[in-house]
C-alpha atoms as a PDB file:
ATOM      1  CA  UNK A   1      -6.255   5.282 -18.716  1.00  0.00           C
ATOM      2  CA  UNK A   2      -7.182   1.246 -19.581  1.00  0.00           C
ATOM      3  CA  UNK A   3      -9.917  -0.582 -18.061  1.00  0.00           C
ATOM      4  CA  UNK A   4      -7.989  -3.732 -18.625  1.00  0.00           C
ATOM      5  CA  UNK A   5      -7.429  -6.190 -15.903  1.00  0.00           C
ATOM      6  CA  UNK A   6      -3.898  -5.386 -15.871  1.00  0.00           C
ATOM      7  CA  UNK A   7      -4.531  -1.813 -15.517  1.00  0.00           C
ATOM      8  CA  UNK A   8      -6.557  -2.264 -12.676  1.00  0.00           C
ATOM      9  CA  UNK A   9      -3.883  -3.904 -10.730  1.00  0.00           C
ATOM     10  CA  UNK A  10      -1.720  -1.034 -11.983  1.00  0.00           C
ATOM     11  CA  UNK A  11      -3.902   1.279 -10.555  1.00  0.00           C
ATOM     12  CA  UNK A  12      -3.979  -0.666  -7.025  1.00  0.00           C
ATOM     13  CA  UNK A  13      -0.136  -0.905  -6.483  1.00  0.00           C
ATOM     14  CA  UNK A  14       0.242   3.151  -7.673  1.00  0.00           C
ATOM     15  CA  UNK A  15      -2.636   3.865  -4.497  1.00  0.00           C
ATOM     16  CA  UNK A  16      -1.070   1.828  -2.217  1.00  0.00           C
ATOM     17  CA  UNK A  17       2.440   3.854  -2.892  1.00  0.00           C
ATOM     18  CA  UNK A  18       0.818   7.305  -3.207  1.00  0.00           C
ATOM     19  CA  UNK A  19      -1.178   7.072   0.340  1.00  0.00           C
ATOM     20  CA  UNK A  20       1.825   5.563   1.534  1.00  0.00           C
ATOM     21  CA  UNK A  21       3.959   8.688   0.546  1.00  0.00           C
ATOM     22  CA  UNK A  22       1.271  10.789   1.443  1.00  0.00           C
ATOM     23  CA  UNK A  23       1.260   9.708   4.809  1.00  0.00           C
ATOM     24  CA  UNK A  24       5.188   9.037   5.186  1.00  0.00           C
ATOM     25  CA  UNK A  25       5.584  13.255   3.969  1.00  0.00           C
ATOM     26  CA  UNK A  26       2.689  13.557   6.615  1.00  0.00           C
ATOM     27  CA  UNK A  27       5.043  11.977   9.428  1.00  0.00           C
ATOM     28  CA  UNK A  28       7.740  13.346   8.128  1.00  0.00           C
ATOM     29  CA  UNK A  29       6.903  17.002   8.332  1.00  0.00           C
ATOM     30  CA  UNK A  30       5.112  16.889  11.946  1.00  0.00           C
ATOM     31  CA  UNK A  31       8.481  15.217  13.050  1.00  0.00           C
ATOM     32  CA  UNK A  32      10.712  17.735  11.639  1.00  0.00           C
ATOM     33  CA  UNK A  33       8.527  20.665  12.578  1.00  0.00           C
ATOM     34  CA  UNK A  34       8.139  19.046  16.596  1.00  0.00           C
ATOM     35  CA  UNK A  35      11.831  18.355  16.461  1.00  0.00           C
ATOM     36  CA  UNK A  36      11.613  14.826  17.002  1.00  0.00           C
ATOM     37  CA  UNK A  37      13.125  14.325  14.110  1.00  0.00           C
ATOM     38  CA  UNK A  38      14.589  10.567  13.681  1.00  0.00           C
ATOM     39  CA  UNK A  39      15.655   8.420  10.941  1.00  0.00           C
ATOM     40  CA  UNK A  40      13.864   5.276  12.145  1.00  0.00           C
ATOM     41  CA  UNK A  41      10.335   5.994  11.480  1.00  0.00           C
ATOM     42  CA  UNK A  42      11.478   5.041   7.699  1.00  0.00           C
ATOM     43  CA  UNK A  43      11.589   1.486   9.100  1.00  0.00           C
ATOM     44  CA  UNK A  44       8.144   0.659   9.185  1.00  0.00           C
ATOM     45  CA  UNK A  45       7.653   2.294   5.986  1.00  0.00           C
ATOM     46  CA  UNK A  46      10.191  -0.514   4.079  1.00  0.00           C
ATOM     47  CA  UNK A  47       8.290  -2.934   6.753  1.00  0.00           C
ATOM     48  CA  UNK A  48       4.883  -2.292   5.546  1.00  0.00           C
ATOM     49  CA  UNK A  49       6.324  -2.611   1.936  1.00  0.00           C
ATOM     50  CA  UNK A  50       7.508  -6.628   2.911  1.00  0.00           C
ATOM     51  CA  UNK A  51       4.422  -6.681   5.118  1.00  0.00           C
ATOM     52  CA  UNK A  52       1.857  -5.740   2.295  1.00  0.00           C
ATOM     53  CA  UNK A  53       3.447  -5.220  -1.197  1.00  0.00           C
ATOM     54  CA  UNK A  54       5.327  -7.965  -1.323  1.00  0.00           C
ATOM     55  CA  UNK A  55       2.290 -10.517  -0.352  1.00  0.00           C
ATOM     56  CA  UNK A  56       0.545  -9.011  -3.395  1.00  0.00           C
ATOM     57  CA  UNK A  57       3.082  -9.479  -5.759  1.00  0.00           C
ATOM     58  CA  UNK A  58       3.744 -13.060  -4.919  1.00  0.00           C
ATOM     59  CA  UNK A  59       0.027 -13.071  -5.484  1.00  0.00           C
ATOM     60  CA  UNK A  60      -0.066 -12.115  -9.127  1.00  0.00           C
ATOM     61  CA  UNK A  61       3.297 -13.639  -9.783  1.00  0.00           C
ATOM     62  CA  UNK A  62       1.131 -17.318  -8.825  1.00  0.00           C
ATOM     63  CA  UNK A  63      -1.635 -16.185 -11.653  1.00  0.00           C
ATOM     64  CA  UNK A  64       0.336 -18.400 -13.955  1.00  0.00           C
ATOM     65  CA  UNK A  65      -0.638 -21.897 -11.351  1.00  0.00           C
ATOM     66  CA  UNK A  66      -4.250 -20.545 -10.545  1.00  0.00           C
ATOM     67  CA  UNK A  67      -6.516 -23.247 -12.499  1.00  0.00           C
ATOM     68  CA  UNK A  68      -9.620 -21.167 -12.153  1.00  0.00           C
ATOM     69  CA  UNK A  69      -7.850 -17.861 -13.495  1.00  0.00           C
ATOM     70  CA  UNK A  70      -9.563 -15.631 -11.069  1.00  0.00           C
ATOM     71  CA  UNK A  71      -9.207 -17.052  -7.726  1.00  0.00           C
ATOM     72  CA  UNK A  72      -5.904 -15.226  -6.740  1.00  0.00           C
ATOM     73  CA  UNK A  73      -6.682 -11.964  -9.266  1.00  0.00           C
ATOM     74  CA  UNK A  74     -10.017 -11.760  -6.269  1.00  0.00           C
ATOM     75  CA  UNK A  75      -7.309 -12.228  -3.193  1.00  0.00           C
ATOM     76  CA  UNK A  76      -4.920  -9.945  -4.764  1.00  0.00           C
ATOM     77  CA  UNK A  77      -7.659  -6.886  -5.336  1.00  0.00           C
ATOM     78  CA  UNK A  78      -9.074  -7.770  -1.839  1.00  0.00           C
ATOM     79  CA  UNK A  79      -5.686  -7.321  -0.191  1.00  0.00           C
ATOM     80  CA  UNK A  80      -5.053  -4.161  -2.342  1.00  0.00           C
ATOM     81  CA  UNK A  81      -8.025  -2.300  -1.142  1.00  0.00           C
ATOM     82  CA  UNK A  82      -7.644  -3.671   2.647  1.00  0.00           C
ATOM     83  CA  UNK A  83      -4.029  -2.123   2.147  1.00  0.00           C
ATOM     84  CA  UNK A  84      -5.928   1.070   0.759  1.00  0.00           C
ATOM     85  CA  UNK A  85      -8.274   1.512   3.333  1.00  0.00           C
ATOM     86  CA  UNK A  86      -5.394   0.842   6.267  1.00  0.00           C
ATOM     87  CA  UNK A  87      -3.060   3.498   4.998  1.00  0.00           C
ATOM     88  CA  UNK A  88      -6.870   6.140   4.622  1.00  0.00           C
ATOM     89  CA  UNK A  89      -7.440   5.452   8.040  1.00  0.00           C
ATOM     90  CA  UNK A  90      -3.954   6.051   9.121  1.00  0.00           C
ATOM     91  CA  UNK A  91      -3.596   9.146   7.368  1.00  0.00           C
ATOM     92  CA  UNK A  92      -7.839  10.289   8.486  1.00  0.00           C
ATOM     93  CA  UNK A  93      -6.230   9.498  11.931  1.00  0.00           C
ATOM     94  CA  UNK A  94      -2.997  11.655  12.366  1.00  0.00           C
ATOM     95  CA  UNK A  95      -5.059  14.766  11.684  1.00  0.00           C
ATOM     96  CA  UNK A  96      -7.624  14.019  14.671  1.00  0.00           C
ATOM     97  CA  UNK A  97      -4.640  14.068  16.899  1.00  0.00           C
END
């Protein structure tokens, strides 16, 4: 485990996917066990991946351009943890119903 920059941003993109697995296996298994099991709930899954990953990748992929270095590095982490803290909620909120 770094404490690099780089790993940092690592370390962002790996929560985002592992609450959004946790809460697609959370979905997934109160649909099957209901027995309104469909296909189509996948959807907003690869949505929220065009929605929110790609944004941040374009992000650090415009590092390169950024004359102060930093500005888009701050954006990127700031949409990283906003993406974190949607998916916590999301998941905190399907067990309170």
């Amino acid at each position: 485990m770094g404490f690099s920059l780089a790993d940092w941003m690592i370390y962002t993109i790996w929560a985002i996917f592992g609450l959004m697995i946790i809460d697609f296996l959370i979905v997934l298994f109160r649909s099957f066990w209901q027995g309104s099991f469909h296909p189509s709930f996948v959807l907003g899954y690869l949505k929220d991946i065009l929605y929110f990953i790609l944004p941040l990748n374009v992000l650090v992929s415009m590092t390169s351009i950024d004359p102060t270095g930093y500005t888009l590095l701050v954006f990127y982490f700031i949409g990283g943890l906003a993406v974190i803290i949607k998916y916590v909620l999301d998941i905190k909120s399907r067990f309170e119903s």
